[in-house]
C-alpha atoms as a PDB file:
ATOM      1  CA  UNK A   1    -195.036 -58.807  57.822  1.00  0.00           C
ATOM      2  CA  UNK A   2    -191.785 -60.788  57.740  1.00  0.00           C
ATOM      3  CA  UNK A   3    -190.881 -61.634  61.798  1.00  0.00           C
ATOM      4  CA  UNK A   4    -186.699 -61.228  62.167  1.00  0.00           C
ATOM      5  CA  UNK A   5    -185.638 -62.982  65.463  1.00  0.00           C
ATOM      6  CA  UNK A   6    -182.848 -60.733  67.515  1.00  0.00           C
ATOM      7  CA  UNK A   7    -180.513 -62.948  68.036  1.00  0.00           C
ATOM      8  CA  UNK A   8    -176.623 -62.351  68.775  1.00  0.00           C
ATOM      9  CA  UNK A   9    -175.736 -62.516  64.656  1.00  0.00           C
ATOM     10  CA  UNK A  10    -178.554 -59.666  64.343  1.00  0.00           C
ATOM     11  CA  UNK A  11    -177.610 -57.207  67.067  1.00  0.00           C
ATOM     12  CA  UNK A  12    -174.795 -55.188  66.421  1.00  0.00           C
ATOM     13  CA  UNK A  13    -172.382 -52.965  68.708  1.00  0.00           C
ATOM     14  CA  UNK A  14    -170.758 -49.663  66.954  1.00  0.00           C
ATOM     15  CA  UNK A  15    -167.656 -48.666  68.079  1.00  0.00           C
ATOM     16  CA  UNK A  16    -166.461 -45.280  67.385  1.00  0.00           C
ATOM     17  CA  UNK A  17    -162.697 -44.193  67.763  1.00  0.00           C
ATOM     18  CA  UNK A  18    -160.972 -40.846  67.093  1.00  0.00           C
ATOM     19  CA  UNK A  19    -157.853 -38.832  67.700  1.00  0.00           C
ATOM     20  CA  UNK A  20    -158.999 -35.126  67.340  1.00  0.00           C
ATOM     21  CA  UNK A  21    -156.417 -32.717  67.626  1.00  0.00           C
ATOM     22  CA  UNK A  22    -157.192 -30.308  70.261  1.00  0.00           C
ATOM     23  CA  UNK A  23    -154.565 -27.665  70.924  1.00  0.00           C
ATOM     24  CA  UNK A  24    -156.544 -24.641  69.200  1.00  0.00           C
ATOM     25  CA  UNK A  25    -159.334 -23.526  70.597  1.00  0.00           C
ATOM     26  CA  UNK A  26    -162.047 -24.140  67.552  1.00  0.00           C
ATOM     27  CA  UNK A  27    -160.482 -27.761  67.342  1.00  0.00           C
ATOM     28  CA  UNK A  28    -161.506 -27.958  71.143  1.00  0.00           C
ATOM     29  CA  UNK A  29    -164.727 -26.705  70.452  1.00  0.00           C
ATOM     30  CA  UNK A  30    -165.476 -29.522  67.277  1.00  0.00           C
ATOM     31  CA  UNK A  31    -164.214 -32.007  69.523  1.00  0.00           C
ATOM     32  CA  UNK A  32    -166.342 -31.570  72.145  1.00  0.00           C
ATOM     33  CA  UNK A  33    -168.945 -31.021  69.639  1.00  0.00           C
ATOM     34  CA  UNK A  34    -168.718 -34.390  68.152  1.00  0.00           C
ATOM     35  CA  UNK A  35    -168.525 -36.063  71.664  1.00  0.00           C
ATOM     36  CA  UNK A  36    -171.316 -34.190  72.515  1.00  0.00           C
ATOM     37  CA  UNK A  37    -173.699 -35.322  69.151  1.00  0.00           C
ATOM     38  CA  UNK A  38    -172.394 -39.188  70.248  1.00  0.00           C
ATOM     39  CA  UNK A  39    -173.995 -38.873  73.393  1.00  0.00           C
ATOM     40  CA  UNK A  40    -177.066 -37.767  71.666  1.00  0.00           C
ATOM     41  CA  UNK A  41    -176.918 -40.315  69.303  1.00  0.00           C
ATOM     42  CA  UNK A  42    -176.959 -42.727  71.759  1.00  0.00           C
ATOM     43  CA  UNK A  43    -173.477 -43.716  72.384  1.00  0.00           C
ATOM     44  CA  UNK A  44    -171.601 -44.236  75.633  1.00  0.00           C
ATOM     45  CA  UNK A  45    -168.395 -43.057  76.018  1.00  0.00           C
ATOM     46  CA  UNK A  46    -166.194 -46.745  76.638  1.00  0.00           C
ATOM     47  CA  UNK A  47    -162.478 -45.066  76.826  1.00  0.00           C
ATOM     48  CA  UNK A  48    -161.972 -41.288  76.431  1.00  0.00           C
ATOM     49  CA  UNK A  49    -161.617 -41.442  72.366  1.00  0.00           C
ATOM     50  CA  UNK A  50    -163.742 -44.842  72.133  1.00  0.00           C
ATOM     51  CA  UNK A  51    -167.630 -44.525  72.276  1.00  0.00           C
ATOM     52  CA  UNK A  52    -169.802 -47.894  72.118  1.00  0.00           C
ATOM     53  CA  UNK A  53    -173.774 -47.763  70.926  1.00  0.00           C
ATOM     54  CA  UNK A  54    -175.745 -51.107  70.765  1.00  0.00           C
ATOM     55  CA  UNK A  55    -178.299 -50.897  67.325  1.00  0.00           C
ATOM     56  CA  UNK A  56    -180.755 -53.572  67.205  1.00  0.00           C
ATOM     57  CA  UNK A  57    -179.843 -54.400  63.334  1.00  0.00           C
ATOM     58  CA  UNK A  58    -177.240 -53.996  60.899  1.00  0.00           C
ATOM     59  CA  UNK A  59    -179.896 -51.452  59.283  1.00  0.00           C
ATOM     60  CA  UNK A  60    -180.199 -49.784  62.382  1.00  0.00           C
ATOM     61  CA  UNK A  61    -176.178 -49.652  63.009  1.00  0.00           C
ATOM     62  CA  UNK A  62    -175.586 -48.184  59.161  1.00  0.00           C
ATOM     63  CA  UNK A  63    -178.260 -45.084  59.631  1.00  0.00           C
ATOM     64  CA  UNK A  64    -175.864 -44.645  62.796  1.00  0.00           C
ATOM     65  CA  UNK A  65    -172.668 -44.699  60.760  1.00  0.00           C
ATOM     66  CA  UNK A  66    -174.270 -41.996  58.084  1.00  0.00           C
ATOM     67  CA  UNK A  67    -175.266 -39.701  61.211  1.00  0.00           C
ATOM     68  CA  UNK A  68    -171.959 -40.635  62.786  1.00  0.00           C
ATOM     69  CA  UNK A  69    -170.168 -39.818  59.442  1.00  0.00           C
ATOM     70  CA  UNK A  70    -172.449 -36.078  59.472  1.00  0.00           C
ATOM     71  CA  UNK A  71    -170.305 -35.350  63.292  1.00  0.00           C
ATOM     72  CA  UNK A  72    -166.692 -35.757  61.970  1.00  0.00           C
ATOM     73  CA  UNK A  73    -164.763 -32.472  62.667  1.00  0.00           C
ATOM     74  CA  UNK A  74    -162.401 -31.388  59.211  1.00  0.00           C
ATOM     75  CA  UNK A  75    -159.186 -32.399  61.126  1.00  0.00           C
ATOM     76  CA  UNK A  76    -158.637 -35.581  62.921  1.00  0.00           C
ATOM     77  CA  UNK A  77    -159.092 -39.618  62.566  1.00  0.00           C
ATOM     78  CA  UNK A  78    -162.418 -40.968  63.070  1.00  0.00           C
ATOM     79  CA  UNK A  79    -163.145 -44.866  63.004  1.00  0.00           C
ATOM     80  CA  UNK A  80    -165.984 -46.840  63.106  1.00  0.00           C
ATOM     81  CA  UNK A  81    -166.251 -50.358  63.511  1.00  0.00           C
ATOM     82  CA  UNK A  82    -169.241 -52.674  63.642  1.00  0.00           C
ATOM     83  CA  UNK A  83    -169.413 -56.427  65.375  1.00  0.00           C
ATOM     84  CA  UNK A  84    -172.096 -58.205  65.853  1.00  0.00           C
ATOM     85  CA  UNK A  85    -173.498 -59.188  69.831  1.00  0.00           C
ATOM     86  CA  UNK A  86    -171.963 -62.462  69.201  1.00  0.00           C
ATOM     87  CA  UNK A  87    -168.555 -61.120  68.411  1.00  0.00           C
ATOM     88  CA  UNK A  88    -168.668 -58.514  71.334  1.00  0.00           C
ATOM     89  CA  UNK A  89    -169.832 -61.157  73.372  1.00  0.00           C
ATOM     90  CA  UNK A  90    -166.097 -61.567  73.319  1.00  0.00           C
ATOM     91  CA  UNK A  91    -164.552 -59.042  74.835  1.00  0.00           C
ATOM     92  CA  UNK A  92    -162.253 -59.325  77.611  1.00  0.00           C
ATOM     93  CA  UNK A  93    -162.156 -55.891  80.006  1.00  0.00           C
ATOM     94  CA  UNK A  94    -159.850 -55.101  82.415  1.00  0.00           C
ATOM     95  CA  UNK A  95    -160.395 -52.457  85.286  1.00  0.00           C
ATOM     96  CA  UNK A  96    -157.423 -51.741  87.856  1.00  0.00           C
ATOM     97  CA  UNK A  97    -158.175 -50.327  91.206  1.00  0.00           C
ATOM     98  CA  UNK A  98    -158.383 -46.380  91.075  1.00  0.00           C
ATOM     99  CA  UNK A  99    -154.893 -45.273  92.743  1.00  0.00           C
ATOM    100  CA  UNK A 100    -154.961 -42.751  95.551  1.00  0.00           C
ATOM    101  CA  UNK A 101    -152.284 -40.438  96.135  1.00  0.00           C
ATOM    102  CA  UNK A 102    -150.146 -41.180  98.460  1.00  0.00           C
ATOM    103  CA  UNK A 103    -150.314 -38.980 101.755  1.00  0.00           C
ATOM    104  CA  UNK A 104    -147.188 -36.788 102.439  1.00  0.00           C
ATOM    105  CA  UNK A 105    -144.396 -38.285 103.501  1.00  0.00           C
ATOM    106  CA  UNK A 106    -143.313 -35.918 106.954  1.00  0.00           C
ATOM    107  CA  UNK A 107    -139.751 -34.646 106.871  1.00  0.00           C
ATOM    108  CA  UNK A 108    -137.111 -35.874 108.617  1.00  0.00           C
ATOM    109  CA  UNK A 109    -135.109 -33.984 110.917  1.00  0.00           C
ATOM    110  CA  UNK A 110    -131.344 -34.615 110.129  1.00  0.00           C
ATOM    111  CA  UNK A 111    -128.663 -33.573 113.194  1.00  0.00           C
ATOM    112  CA  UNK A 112    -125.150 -32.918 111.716  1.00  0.00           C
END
């Protein structure tokens, strides 16, 4: 049996991204559906529309894509992009601090 070292060229990282439209309520339901089959799949959800799964080969990340590509809803944009560890490696994130609302201001009394 042939060894095959993970290394960072090996592993891969699938990115999925979609625009589903979403304003009747069956295209609600697919949606959800197909974010609901990612998460079974194994993906985690990165941005609202942008789910991330790690797949220990490039064999491994195509039987994803072919299950991925059995989700897709008829209406809508789905990508999928592949990169290995190396290239996600990368990646440069970005989190801001999570606003709070800012408490009433009182009213002021004005005297004419």
């Amino acid at each position: 049996m042939e060894q095959i070292r993970l290394n960072a060229y090996h592993i891969m990282w699938l990115f999925v991204f979609f625009d589903l439209p979403v304003l009747e309520k069956k295209e609600r339901k697919d949606a959800a559906l197909f974010r609901k089959n990612l998460l079974k799949d194994g993906f985690t959800m990165l941005q609202f529309s942008v789910y991330i799964r790690n797949c220990a080969s490039r064999e491994s990340a195509d039987i994803h894509i072919k299950r991925v590509k059995t989700f897709i809803p008829d209406k809508g944009q789905v990508s999928i992009l592949a990169v290995t560890d190396k290239q996600y490696g990368a990646i440069v994130n970005f989190w801001g601090k999570k606003t709070q609302p800012l408490p009433a201001t009182p009213q002021q009394l004005e005297f004419f």
